[in-house]
C-alpha atoms as a PDB file:
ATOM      1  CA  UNK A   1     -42.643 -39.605 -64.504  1.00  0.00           C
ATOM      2  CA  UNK A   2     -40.936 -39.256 -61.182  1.00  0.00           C
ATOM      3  CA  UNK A   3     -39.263 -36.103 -62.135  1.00  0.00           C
ATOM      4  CA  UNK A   4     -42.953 -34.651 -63.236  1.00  0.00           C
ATOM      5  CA  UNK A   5     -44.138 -35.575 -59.239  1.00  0.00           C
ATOM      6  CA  UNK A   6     -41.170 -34.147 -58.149  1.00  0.00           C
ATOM      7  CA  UNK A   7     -41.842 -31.177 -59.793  1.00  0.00           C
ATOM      8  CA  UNK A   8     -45.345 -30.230 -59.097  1.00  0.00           C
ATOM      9  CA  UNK A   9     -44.371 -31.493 -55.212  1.00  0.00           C
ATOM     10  CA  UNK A  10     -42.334 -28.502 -55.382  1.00  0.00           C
ATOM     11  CA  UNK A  11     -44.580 -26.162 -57.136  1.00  0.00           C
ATOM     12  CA  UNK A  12     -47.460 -27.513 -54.766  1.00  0.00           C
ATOM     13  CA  UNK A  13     -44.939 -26.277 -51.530  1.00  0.00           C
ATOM     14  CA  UNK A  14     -43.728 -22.933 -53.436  1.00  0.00           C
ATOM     15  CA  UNK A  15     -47.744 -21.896 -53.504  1.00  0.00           C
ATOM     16  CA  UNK A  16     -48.335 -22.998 -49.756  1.00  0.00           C
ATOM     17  CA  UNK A  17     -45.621 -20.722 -48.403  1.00  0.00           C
ATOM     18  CA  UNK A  18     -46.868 -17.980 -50.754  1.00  0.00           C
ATOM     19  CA  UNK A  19     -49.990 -18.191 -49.451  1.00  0.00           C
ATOM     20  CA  UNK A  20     -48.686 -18.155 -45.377  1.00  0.00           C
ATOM     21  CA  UNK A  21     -47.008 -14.862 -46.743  1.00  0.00           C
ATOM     22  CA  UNK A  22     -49.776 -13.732 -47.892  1.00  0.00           C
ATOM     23  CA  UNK A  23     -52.595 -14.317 -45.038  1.00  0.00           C
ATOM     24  CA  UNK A  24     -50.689 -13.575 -42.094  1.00  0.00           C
ATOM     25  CA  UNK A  25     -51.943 -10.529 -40.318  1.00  0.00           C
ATOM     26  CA  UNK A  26     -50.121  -7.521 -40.821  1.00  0.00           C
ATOM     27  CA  UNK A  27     -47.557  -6.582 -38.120  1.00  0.00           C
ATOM     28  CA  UNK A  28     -47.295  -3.592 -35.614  1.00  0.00           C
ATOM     29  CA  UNK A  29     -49.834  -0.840 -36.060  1.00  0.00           C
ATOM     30  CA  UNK A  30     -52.486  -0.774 -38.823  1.00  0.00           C
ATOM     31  CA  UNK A  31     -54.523   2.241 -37.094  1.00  0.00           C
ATOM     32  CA  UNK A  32     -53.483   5.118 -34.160  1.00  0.00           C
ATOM     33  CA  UNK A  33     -56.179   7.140 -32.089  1.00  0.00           C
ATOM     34  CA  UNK A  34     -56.260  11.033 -31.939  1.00  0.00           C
ATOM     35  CA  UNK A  35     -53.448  12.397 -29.852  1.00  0.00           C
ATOM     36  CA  UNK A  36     -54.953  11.832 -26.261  1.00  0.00           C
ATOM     37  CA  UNK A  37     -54.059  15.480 -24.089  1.00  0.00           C
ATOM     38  CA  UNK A  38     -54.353  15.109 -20.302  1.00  0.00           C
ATOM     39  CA  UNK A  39     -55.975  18.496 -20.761  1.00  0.00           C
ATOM     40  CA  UNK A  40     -57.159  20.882 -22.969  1.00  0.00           C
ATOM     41  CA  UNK A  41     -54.546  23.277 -21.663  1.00  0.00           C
ATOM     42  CA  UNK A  42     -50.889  24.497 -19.862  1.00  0.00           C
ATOM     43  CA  UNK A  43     -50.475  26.771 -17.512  1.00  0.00           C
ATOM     44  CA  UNK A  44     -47.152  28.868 -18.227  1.00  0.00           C
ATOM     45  CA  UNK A  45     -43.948  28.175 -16.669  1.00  0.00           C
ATOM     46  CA  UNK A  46     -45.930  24.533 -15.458  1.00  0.00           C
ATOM     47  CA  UNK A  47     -46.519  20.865 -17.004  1.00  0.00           C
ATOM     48  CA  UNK A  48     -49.147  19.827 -19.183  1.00  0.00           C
ATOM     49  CA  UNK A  49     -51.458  18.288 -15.887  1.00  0.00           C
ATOM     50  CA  UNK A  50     -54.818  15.432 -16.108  1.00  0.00           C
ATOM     51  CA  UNK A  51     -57.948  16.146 -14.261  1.00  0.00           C
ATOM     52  CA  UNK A  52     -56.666  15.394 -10.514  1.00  0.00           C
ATOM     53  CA  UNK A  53     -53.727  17.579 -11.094  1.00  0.00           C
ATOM     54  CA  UNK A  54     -50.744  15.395 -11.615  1.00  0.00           C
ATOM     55  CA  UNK A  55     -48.263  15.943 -14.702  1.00  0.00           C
ATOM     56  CA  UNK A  56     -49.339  13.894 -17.370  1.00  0.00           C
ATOM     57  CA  UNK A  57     -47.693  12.911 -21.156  1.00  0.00           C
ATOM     58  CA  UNK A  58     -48.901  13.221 -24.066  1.00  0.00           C
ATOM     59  CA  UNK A  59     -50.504   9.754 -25.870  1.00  0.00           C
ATOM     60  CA  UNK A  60     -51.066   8.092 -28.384  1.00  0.00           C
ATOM     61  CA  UNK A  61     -53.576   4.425 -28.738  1.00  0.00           C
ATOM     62  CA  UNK A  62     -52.174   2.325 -31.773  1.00  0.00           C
ATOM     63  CA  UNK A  63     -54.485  -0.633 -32.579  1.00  0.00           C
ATOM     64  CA  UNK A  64     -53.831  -4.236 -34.316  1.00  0.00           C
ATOM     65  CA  UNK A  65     -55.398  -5.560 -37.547  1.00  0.00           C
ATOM     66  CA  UNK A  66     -58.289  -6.892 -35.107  1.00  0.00           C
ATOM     67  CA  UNK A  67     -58.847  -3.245 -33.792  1.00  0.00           C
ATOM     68  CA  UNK A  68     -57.024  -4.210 -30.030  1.00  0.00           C
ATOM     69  CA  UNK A  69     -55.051  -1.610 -28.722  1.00  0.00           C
ATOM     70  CA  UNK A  70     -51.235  -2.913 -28.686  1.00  0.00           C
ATOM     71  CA  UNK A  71     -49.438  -2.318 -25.111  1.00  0.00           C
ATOM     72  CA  UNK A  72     -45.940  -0.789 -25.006  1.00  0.00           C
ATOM     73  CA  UNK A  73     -46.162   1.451 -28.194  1.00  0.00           C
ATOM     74  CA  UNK A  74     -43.410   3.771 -28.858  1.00  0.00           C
ATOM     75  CA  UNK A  75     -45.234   6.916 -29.770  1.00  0.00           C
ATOM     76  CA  UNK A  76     -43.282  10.073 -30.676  1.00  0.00           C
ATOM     77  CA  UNK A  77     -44.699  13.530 -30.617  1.00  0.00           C
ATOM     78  CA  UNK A  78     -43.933  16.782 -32.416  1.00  0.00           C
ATOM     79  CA  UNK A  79     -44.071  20.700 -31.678  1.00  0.00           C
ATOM     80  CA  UNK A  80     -44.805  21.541 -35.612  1.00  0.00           C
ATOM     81  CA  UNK A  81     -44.232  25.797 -34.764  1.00  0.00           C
ATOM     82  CA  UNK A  82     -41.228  27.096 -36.047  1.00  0.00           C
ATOM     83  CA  UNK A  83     -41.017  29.977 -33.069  1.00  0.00           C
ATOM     84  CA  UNK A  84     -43.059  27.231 -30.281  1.00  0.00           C
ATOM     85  CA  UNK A  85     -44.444  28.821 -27.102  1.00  0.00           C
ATOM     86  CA  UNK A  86     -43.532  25.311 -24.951  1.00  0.00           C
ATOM     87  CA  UNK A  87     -41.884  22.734 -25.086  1.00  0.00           C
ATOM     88  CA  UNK A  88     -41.767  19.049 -24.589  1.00  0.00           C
ATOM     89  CA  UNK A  89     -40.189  17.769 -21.841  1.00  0.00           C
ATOM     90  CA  UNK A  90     -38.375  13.835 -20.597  1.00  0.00           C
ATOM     91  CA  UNK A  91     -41.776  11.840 -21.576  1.00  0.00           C
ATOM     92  CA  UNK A  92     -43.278  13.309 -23.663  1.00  0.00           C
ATOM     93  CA  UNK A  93     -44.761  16.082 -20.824  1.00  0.00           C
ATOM     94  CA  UNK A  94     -45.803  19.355 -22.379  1.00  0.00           C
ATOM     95  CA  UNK A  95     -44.124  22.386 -20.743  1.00  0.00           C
ATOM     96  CA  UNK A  96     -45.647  26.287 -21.373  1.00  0.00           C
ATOM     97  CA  UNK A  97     -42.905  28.404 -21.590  1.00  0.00           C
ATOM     98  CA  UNK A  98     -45.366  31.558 -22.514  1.00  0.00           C
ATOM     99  CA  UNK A  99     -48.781  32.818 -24.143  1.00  0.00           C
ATOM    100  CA  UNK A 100     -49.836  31.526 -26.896  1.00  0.00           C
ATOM    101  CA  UNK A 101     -51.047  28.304 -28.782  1.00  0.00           C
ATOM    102  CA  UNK A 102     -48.931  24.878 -29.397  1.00  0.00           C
ATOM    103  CA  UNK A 103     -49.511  22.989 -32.591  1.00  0.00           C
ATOM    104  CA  UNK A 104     -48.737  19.148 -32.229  1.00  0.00           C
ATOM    105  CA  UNK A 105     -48.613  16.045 -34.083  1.00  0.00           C
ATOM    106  CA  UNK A 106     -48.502  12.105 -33.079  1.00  0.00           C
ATOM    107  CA  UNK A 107     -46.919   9.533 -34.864  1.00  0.00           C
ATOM    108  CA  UNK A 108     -46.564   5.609 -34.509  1.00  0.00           C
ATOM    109  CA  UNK A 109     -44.923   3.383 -37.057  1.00  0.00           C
ATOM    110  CA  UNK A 110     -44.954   5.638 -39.655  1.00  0.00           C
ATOM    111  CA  UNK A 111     -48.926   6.724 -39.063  1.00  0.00           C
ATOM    112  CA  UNK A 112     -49.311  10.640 -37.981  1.00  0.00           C
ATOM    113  CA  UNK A 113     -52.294  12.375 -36.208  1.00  0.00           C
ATOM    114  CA  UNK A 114     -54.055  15.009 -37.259  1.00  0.00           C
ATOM    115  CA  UNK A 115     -52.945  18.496 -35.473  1.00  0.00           C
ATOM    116  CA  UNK A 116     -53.874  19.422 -32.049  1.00  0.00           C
ATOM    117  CA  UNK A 117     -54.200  22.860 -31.253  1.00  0.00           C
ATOM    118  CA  UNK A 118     -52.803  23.191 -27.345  1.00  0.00           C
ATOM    119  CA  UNK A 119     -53.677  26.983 -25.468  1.00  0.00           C
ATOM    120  CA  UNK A 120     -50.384  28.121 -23.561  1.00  0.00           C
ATOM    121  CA  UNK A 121     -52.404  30.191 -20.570  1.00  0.00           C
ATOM    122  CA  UNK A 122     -51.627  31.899 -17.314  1.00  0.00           C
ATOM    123  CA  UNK A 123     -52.778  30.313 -14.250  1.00  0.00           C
ATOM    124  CA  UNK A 124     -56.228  30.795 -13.500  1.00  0.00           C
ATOM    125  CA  UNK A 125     -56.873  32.720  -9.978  1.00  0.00           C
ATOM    126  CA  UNK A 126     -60.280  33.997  -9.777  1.00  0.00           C
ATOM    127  CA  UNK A 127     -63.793  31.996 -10.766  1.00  0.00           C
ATOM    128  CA  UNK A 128     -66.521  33.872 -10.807  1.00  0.00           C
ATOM    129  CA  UNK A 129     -70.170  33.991 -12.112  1.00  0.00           C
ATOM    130  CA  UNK A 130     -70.307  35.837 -15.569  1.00  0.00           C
ATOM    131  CA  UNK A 131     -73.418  37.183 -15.195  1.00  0.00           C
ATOM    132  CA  UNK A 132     -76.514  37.058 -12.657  1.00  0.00           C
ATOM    133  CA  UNK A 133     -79.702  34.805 -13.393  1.00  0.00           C
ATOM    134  CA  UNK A 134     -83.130  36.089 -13.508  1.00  0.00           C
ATOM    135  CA  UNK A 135     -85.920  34.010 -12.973  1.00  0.00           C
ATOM    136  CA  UNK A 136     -86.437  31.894 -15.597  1.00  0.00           C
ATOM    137  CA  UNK A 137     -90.213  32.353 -16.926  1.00  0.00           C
ATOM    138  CA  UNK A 138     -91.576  28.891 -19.006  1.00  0.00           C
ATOM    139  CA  UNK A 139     -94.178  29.181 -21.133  1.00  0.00           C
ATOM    140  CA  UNK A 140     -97.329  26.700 -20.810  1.00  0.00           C
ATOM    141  CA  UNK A 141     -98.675  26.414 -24.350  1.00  0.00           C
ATOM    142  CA  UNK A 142     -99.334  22.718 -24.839  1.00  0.00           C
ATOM    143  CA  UNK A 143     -98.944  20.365 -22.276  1.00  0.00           C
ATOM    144  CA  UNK A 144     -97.486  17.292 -24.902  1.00  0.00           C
ATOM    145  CA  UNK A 145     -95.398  19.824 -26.495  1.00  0.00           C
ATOM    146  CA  UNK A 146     -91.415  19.045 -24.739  1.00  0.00           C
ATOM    147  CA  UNK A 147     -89.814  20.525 -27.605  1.00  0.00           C
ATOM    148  CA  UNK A 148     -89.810  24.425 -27.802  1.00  0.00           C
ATOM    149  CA  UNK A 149     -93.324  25.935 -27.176  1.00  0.00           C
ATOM    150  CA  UNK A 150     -93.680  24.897 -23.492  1.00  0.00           C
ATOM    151  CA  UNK A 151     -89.859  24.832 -22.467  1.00  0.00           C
ATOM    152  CA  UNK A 152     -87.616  27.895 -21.743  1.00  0.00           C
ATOM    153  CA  UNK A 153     -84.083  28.053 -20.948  1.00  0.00           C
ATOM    154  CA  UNK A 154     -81.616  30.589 -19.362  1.00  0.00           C
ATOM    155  CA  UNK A 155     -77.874  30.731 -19.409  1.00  0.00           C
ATOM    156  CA  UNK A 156     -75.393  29.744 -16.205  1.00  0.00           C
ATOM    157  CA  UNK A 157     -72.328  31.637 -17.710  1.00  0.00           C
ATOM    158  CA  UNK A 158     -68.827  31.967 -15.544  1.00  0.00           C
ATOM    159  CA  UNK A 159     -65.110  33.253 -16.116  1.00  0.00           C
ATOM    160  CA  UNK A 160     -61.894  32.362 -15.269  1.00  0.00           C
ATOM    161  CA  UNK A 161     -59.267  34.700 -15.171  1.00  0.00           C
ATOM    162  CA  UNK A 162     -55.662  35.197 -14.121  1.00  0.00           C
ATOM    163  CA  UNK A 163     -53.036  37.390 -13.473  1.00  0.00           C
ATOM    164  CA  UNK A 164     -53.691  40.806 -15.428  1.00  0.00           C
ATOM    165  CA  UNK A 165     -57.407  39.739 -15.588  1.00  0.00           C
ATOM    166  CA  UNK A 166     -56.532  37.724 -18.489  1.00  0.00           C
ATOM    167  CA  UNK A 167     -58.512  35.038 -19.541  1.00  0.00           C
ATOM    168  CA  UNK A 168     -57.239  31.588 -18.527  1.00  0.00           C
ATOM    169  CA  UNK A 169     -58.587  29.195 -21.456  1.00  0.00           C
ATOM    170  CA  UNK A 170     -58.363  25.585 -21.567  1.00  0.00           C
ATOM    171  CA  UNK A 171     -59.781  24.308 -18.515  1.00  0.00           C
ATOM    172  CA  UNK A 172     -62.681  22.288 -17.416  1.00  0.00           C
ATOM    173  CA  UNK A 173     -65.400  23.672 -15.993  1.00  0.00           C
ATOM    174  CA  UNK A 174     -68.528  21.318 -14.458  1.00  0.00           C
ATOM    175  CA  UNK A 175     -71.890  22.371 -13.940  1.00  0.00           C
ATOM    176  CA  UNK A 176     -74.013  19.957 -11.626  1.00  0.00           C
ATOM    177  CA  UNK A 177     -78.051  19.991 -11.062  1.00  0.00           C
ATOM    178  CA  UNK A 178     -78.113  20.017  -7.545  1.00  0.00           C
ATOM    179  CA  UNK A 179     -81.413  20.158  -6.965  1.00  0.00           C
ATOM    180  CA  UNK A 180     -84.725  20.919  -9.090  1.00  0.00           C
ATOM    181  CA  UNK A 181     -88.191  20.647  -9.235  1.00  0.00           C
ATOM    182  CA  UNK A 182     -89.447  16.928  -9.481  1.00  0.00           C
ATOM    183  CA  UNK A 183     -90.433  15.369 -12.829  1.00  0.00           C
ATOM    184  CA  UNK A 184     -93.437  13.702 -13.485  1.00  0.00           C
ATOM    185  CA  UNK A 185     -93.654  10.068 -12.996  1.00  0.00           C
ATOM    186  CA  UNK A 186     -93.302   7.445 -16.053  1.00  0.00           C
ATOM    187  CA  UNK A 187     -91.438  10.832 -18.333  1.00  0.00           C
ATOM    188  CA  UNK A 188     -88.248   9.408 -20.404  1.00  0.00           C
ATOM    189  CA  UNK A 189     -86.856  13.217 -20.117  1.00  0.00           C
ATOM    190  CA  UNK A 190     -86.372  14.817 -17.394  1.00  0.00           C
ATOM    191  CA  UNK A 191     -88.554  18.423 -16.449  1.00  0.00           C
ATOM    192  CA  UNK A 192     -85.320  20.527 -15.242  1.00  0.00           C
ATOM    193  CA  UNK A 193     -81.960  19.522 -17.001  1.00  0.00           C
ATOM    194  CA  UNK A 194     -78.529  21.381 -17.986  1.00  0.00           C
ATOM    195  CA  UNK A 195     -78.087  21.376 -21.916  1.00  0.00           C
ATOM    196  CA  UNK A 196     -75.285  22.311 -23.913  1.00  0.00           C
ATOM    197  CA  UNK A 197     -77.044  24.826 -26.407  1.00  0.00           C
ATOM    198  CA  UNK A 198     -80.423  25.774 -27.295  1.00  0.00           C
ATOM    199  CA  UNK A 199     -80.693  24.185 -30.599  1.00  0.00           C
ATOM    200  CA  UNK A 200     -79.429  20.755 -29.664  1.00  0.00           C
ATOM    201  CA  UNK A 201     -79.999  20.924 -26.633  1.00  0.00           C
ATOM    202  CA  UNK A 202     -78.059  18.013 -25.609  1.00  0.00           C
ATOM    203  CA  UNK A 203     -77.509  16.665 -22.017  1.00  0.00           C
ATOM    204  CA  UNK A 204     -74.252  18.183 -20.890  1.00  0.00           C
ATOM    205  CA  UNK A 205     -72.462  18.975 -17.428  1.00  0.00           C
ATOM    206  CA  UNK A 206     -69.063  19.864 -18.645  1.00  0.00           C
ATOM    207  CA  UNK A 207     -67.680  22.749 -20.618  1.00  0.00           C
ATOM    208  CA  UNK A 208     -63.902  24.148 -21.384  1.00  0.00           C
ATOM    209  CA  UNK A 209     -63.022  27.998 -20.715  1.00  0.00           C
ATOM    210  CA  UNK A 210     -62.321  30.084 -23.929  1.00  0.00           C
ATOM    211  CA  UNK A 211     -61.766  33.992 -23.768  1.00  0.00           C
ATOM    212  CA  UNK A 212     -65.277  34.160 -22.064  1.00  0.00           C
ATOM    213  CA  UNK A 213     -65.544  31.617 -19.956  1.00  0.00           C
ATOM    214  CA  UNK A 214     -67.633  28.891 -20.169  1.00  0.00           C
ATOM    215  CA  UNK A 215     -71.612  28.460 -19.788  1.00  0.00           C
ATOM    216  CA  UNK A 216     -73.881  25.874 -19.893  1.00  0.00           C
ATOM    217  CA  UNK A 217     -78.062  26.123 -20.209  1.00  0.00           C
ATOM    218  CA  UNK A 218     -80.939  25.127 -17.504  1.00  0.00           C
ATOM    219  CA  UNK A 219     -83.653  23.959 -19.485  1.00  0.00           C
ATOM    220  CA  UNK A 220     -87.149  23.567 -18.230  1.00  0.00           C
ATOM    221  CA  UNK A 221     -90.309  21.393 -19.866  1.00  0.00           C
ATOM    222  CA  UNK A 222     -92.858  23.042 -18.195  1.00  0.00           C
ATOM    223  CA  UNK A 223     -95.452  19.875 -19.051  1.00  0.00           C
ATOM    224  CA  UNK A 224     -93.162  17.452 -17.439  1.00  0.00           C
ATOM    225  CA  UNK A 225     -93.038  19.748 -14.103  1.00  0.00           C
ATOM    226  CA  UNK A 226     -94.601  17.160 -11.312  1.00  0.00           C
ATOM    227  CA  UNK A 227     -96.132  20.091  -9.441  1.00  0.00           C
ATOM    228  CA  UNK A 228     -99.486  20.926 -10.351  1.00  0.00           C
ATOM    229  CA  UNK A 229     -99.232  23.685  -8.697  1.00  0.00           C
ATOM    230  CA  UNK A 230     -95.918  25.058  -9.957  1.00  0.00           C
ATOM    231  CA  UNK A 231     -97.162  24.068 -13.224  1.00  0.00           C
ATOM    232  CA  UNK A 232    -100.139  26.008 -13.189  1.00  0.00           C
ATOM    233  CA  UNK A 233     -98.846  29.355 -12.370  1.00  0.00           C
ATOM    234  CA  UNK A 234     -99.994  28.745  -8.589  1.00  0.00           C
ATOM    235  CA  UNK A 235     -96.407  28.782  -7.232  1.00  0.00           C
ATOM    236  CA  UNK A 236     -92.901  29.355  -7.612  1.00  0.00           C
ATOM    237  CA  UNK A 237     -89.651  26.767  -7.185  1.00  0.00           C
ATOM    238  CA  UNK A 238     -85.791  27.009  -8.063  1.00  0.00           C
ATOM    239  CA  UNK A 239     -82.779  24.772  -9.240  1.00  0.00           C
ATOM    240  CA  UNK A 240     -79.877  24.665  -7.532  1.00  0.00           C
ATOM    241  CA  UNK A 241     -76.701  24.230  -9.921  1.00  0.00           C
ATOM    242  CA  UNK A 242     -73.168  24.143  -8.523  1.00  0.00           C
ATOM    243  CA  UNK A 243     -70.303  25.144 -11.148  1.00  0.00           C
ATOM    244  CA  UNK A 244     -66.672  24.303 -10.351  1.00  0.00           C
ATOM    245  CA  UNK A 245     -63.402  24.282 -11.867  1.00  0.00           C
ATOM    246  CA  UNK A 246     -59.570  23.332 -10.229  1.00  0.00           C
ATOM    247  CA  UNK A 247     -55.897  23.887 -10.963  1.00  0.00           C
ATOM    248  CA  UNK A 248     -53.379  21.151 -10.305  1.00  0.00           C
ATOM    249  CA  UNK A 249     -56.262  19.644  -8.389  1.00  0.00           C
ATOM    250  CA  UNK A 250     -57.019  22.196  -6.101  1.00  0.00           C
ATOM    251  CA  UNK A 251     -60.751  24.159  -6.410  1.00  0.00           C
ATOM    252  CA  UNK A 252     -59.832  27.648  -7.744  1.00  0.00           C
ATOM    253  CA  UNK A 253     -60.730  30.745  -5.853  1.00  0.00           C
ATOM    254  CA  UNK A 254     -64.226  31.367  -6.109  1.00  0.00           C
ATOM    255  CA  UNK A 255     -65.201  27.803  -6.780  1.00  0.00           C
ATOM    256  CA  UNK A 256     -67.536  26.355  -6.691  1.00  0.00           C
ATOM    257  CA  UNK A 257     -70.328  28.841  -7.655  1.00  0.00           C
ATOM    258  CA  UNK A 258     -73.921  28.030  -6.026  1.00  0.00           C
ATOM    259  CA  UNK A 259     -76.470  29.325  -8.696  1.00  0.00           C
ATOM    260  CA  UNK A 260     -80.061  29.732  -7.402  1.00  0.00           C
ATOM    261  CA  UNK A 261     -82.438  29.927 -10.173  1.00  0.00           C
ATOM    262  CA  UNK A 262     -85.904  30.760  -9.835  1.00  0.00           C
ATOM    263  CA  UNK A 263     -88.427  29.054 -11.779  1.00  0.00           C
ATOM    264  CA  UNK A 264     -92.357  29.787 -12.256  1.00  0.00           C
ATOM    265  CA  UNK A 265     -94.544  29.003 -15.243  1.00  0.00           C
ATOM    266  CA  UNK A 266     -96.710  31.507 -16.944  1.00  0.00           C
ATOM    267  CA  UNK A 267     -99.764  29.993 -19.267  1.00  0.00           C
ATOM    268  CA  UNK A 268    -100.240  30.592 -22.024  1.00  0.00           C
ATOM    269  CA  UNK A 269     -97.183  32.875 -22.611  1.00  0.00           C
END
């Protein structure tokens, strides 16, 4: 009898530990973020730099069984191009040796990133305003229509070149609404706004160069206009937008860009 109690004692302990095996949390990384670039760009024959201009690495966010980020990971990072236009440099700082594009990959404990795509560019010297603005014209077709019958936009585009009057890609470019034409009072949207496109034209202030620079959208509702008189057709107003970029910190030449836009309302357009 005693030797059947001992027995299932030690049965009853064997299933115990087995089961503090088994619950524990798992250790070290269960998930990792994108790989987190200080910029969408580097300049050639400079570092990789974030948005105030100072060299930056390259990162990666692992996170715990609960989802908390774990401190002190040891990420590692990887130029996948077998002929690579950069380089990476003593932590994890991306150099750009010349033109072209970087492909790189992330990895913690075993779990990689997807590829990032990293423009090699020359260093941007002139900013300028793609293209001039006409007046922007809104149509006055149904004053509770907000959506496309009684709003008009217009494009703010710009370019960034360098050396060669090449394109410099990869690099932020803000647009700010510096003044506009009020909006009437108790209105969830607002009358003048900057947009990122005219199909979704979602709320944005910030755009990155490509080979044409960069652009953003003013968008008018003509029924949410606060003016009776500008919304009538009576009178004319503008929008003031200011675009800017910088390089290591520093506003490039030509920024920023004051954009006047003229804005009048035509009924029944």
């Amino acid at each position: 009898m005693n030797r059947r109690i001992a027995t299932l004692v030690v049965v009853v302990a064997a299933l115990v530990a087995v089961a503090c095996v088994d619950m524990s949390a798992p250790k070290g990384a269960l998930s990792i973020s994108s790989l987190v670039l200080p910029s969408p760009s580097v300049v050639v024959g400079d570092t990789m730099r974030d948005s105030v201009g100072v060299a930056a690495p390259l990162r990666v966010i692992a996170f715990d069984a609960d989802d908390k980020p774990i401190a002190d990971v040891a990420a590692q990072f990887f130029i996948t191009d077998s002929l690579a236009v950069g380089h990476l440099d003593k932590g994890n700082v991306v150099v750009g040796d010349k033109q072209g594009s970087l492909h790189i990959i992330g990895q913690v404990s075993g779990i990689q990133t997807l590829p990032v795509t990293l423009p090699v560019t020359v260093k941007p010297t002139v900013f300028a305003l793609g293209a001039k603005v006409d007046t922007l014209t809104v149509p006055f077709a149904n004053a509770t229509d907000t959506t496309r019958t009684s709003t008009k936009t217009v494009a703010i585009p710009v370019t960034l070149k360098g050396l060669g009057d090449t394109a410099a890609v990869g690099f932020v470019v803000k647009y700010a609404l510096t003044s506009a034409p009020a909006t009437k009072s108790g209105s969830t949207l607002a009358a003048v706004s900057l947009v990122a496109d005219d199909a979704s034209r979602i709320v944005s202030g910030v755009d990155t160069t490509d080979g044409s620079g960069a652009s953003r959208l003013l968008l008018v509702r003509s029924p949410l206009l606060a003016d009776q008189a500008l919304q009538s057709g009576q009178t004319t107003d503008s929008a003031v937008v200011t675009v800017s970029t910088t390089y290591k910190g520093v506003p490039v030449s030509g920024s920023p860009i004051r954009v006047v836009v003229p804005i009048k309302v035509k009924i029944g357009f």
